[in-house]
Protein backbone atom coordinates (compact mmCIF):
# COMPACT_ATOMS: atom_id res chain seq x y z
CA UNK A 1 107.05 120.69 116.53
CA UNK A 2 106.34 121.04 113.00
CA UNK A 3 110.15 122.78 112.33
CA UNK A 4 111.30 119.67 114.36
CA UNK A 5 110.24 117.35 111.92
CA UNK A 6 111.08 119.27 109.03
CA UNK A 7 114.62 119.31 110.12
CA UNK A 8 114.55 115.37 111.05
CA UNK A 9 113.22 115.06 107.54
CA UNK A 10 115.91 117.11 105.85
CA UNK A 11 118.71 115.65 107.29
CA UNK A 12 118.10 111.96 106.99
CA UNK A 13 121.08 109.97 105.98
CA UNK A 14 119.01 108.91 103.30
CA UNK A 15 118.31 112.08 101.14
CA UNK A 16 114.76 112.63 100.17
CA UNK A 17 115.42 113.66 96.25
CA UNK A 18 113.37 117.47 96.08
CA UNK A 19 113.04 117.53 99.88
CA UNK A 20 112.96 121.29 100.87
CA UNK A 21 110.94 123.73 102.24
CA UNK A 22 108.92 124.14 99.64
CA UNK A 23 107.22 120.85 101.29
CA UNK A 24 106.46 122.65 104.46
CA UNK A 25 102.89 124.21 103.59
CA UNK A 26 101.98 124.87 106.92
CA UNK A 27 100.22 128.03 108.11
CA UNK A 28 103.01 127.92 111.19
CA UNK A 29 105.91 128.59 108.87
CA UNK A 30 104.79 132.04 109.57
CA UNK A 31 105.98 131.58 112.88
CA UNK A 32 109.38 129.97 112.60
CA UNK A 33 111.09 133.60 110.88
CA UNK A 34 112.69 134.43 114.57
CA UNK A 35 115.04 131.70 114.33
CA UNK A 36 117.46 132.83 112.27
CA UNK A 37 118.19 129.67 110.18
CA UNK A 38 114.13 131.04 108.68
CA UNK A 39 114.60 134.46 109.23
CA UNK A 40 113.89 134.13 105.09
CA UNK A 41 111.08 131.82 104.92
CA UNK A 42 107.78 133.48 103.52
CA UNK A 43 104.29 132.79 105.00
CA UNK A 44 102.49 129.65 103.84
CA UNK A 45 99.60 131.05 101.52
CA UNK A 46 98.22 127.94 99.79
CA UNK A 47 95.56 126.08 100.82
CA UNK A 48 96.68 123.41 103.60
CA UNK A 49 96.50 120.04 102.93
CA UNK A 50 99.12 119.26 105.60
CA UNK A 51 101.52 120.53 107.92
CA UNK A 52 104.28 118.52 105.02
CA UNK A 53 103.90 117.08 101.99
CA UNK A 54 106.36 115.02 100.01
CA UNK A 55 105.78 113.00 96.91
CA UNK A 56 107.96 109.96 96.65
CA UNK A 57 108.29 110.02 93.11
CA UNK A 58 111.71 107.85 93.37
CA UNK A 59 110.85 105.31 96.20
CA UNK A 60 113.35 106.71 98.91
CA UNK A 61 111.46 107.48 101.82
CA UNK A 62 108.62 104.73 101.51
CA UNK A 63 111.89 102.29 101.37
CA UNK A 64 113.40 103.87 104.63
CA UNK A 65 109.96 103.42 106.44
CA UNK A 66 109.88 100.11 105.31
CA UNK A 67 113.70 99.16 106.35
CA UNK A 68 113.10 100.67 109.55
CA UNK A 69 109.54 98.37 109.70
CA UNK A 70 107.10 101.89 109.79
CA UNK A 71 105.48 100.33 106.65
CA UNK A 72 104.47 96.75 106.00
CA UNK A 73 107.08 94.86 103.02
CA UNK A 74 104.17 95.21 100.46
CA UNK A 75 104.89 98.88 100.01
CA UNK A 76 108.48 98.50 99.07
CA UNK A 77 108.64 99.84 95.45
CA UNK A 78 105.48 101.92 96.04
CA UNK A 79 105.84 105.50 95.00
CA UNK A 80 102.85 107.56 96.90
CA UNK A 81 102.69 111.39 98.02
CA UNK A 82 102.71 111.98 101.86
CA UNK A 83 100.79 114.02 103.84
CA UNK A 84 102.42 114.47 107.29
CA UNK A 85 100.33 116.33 109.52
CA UNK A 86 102.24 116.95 113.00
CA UNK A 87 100.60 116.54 116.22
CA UNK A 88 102.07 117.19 119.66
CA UNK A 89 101.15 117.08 122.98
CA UNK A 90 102.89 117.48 126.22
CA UNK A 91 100.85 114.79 128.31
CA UNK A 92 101.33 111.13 128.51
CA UNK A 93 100.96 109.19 125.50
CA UNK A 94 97.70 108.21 126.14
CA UNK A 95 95.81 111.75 125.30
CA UNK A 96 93.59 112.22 122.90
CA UNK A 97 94.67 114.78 120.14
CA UNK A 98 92.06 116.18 117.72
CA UNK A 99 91.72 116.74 113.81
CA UNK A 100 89.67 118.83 112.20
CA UNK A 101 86.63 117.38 109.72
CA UNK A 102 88.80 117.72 106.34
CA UNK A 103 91.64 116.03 108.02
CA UNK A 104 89.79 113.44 108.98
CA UNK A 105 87.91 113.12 105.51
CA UNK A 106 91.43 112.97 103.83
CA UNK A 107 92.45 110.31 105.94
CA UNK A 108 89.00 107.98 105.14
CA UNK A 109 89.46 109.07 101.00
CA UNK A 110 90.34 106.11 98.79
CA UNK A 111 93.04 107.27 96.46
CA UNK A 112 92.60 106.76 92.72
């Protein structure tokens, strides 16, 4: 799921300025070199923070998810760094998916 939202994220009508795959830093990438569109793409070996990352240093995609009402107005003009984890499941909506302690800890962390 993770390659799926990569791609949905790289080829948004609205280009994300430095989007590449550089901003997948997922352990799965290791996974994806079958396909031959990643038969190139080298193992994630940093420490994971999330699944993708993307720092919004010109506006583009917090002003998409805003347009397209993801984000509340008052972001427009806000410039943070993402941290998309993916989850899937294939169950109804409903089900409960799980994240692990440091996810969870990054999620409650006031940003400076």
């Amino acid at each position: 799921m993770t390659a799926q939202v990569f791609e949905l994220l790289s080829r948004l009508e609205t280009r994300l300025p430095g989007f590449g795959r550089s901003n997948w830093k997922s352990t799965i990438r290791r996974h994806v070199t079958i396909h031959e569109d990643y038969h190139d793409m080298e193992p994630w070996k940093g420490a994971e923070t999330a699944d993708i990352t993307y720092d919004d240093i010109n506006g583009e995609f917090t002003k998409l998810l805003v347009e397209n009402e993801y984000l509340e107005r008052h972001w427009m003009g806000a410039k943070p760094k993402y941290y998309l984890e993916v989850k899937a499941t294939t169950k109804e909506c409903g089900t409960r998916f799980f994240v692990s302690k440091s996810q969870y800890q990054r999620v409650r962390e006031p940003k400076s």
